[in-house]
C-alpha atoms as a PDB file:
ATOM      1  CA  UNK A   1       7.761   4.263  27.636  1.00  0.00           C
ATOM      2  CA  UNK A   2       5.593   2.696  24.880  1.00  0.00           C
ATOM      3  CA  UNK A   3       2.388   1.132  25.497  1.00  0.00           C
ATOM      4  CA  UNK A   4       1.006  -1.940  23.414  1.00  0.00           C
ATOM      5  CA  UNK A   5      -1.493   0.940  21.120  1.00  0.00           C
ATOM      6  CA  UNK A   6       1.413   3.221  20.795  1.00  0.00           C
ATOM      7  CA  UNK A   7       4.158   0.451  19.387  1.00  0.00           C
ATOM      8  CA  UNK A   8       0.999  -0.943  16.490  1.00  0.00           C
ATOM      9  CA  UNK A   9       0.599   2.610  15.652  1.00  0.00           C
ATOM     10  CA  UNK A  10       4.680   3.206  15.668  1.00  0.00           C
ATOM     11  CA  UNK A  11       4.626   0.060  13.764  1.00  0.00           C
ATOM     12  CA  UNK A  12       2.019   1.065  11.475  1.00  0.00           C
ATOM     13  CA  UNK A  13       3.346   4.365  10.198  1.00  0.00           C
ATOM     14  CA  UNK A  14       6.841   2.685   9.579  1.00  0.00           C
ATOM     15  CA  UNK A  15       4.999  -0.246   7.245  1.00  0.00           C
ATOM     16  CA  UNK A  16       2.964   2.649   5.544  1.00  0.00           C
ATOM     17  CA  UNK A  17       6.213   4.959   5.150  1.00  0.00           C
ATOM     18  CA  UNK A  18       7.841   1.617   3.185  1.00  0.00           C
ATOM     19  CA  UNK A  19       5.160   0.760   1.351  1.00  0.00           C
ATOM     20  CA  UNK A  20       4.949   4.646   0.025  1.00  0.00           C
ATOM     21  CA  UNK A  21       8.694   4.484  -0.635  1.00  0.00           C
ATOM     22  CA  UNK A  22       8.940   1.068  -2.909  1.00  0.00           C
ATOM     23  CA  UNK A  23       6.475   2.498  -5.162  1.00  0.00           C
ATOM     24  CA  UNK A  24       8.274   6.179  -4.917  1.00  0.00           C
ATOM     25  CA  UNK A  25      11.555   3.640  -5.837  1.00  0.00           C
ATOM     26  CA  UNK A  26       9.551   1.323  -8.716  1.00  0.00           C
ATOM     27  CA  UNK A  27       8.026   4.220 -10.368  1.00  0.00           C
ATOM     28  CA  UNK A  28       6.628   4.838 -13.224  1.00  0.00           C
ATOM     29  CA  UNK A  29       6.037   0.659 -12.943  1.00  0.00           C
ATOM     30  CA  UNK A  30       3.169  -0.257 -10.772  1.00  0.00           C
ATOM     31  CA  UNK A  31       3.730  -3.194  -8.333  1.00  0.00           C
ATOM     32  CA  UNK A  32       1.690  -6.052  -8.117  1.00  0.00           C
ATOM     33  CA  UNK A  33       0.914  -6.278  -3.994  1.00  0.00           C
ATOM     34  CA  UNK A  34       2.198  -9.739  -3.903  1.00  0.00           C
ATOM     35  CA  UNK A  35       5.371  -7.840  -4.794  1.00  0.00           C
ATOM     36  CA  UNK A  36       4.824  -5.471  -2.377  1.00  0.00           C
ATOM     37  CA  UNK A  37       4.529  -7.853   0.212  1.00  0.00           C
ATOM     38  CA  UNK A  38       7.383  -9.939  -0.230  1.00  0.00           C
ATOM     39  CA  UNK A  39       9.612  -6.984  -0.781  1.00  0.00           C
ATOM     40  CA  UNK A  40       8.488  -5.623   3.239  1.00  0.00           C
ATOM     41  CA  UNK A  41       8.941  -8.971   4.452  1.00  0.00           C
ATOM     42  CA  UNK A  42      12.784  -8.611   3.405  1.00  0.00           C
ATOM     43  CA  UNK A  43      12.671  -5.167   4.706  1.00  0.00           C
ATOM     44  CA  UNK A  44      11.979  -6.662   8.192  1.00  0.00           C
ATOM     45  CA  UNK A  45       7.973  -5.886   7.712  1.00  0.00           C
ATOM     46  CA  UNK A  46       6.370  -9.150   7.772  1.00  0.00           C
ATOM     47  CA  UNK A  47       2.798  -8.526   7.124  1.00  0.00           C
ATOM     48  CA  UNK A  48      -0.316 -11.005   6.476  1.00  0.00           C
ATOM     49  CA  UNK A  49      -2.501 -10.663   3.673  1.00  0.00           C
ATOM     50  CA  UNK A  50      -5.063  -8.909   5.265  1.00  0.00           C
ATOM     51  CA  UNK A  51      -2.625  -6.541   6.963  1.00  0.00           C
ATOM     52  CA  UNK A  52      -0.969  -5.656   3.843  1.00  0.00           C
ATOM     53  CA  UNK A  53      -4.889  -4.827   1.943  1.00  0.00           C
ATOM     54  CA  UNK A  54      -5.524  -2.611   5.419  1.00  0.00           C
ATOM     55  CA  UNK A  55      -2.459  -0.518   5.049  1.00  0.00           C
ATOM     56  CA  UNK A  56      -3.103  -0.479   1.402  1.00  0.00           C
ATOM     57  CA  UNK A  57      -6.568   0.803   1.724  1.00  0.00           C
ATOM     58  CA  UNK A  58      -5.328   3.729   4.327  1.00  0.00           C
ATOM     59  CA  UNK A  59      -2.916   5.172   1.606  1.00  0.00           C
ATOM     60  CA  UNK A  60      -5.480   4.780  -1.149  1.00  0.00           C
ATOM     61  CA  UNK A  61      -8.195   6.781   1.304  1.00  0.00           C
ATOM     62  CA  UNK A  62      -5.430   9.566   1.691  1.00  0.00           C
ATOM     63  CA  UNK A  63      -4.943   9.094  -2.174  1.00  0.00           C
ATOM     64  CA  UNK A  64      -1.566   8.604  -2.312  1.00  0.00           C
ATOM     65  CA  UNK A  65      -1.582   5.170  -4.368  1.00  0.00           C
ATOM     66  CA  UNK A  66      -4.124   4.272  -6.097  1.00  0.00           C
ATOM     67  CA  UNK A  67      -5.207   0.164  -7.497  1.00  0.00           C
ATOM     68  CA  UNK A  68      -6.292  -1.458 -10.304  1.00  0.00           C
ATOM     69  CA  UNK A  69      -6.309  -5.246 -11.640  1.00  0.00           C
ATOM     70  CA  UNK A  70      -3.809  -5.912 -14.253  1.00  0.00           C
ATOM     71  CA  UNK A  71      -6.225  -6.302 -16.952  1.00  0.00           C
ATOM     72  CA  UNK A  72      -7.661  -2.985 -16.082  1.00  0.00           C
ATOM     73  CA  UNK A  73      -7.299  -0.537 -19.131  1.00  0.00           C
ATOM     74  CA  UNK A  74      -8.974   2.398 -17.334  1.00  0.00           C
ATOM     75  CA  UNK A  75      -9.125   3.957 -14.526  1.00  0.00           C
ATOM     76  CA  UNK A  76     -10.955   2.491 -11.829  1.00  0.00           C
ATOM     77  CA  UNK A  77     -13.194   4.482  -9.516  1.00  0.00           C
ATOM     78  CA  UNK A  78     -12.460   4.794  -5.602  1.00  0.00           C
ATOM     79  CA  UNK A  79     -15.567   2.265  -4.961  1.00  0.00           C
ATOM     80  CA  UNK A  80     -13.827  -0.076  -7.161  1.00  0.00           C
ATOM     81  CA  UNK A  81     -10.485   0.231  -5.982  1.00  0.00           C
ATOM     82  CA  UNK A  82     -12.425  -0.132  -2.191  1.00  0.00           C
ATOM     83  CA  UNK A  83     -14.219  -3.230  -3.696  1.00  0.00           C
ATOM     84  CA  UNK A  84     -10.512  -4.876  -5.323  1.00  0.00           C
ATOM     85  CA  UNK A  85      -8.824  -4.084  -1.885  1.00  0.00           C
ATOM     86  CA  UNK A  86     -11.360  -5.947   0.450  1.00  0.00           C
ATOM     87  CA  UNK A  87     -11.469  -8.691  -1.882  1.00  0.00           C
ATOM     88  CA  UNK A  88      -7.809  -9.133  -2.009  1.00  0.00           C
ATOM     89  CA  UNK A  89      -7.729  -9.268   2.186  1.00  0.00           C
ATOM     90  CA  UNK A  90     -10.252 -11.565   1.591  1.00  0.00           C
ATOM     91  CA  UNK A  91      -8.565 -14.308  -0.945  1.00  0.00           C
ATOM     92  CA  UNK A  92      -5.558 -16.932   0.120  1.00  0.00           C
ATOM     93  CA  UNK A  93      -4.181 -15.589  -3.307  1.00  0.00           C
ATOM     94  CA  UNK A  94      -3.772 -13.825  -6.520  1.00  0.00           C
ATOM     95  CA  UNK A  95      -4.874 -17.024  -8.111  1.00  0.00           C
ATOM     96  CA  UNK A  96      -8.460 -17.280  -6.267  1.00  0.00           C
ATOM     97  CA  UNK A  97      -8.381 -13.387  -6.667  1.00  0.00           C
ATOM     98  CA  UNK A  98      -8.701 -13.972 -10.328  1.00  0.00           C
ATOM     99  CA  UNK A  99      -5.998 -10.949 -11.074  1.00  0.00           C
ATOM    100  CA  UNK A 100      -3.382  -9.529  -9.933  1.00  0.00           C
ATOM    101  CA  UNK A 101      -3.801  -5.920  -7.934  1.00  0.00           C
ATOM    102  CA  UNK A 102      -1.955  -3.502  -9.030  1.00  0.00           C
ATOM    103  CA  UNK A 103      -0.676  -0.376  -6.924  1.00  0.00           C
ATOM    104  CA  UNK A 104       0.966   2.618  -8.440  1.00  0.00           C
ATOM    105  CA  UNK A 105       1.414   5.728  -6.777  1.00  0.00           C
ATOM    106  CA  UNK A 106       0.022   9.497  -7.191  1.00  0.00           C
ATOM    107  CA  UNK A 107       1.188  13.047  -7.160  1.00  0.00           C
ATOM    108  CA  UNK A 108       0.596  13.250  -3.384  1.00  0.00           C
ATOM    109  CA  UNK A 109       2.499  10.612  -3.039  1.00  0.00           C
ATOM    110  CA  UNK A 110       5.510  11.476  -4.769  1.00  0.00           C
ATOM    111  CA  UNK A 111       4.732  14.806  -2.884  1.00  0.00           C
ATOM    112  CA  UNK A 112       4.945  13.063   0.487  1.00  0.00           C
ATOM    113  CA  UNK A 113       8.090  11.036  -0.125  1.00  0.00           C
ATOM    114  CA  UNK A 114       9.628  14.001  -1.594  1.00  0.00           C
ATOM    115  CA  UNK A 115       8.773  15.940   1.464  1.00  0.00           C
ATOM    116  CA  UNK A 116       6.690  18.311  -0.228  1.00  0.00           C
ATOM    117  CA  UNK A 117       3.682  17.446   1.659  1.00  0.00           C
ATOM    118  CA  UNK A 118       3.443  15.610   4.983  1.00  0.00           C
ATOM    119  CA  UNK A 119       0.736  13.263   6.952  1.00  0.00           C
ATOM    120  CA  UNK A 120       0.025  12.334  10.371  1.00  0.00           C
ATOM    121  CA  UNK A 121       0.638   8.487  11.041  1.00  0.00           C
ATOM    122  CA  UNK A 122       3.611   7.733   8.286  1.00  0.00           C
ATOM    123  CA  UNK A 123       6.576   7.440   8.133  1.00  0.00           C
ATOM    124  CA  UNK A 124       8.488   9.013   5.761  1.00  0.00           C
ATOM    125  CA  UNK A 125      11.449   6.798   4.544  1.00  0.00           C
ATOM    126  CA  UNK A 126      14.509   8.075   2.914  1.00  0.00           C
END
């Protein structure tokens, strides 16, 4: 039997295992998060803004996806990509935002969805 912790966590990894595997799908592209978001909420993982950013910034501290703005033109340090991640959870939109973010996955990623590599509290989806 589940408890109320154990189902968020549950929850958790599955949302962080679909978020790995639409990039693993749109690669090379990156995918705006807006993107992102609406394609979980068809996959039956209805998020909120601020959800979405936290999940985001758990994958990006394991380094398997990385952001940037759209405008960026090189790459952005972790701090930064910290920085653009609060302040996304933080805006009502891309528009107060002032750019879109950006998230593109790494080699550890494509490691992980390829099940080369594996990590505690994902997910893997195939």
């Amino acid at each position: 039997m589940f408890n109320q912790s154990q189902q968020q966590r549950e929850r958790s990894a599955r949302v962080r295992g679909w978020i790995v595997y639409l990039l693993y799908k749109g690669r090379p592209q990156p995918l705006p998060l807006t993107s992102l978001w609406k394609m979980l909420d068809r996959h039956n993982m209805p998020l909120t803004r601020r959800r979405l950013a936290e999940e985001i910034d758990y994958l990006r501290s394991l380094r398997l996806l990385g952001v940037f703005p759209s405008d960026a033109d090189k790459e952005i340090s972790v701090v930064d990509q910290a920085k653009y991640t609060q302040r996304y959870a933080d805006c009502e939109s891309d528009q107060e935002m002032g750019t879109v973010l950006m998230a593109r996955l790494t080699a550890a990623g494509i490691n992980f969805q390829d099940g080369i590599s594996n990590h505690e509290g994902i997910t893997r989806v195939e």
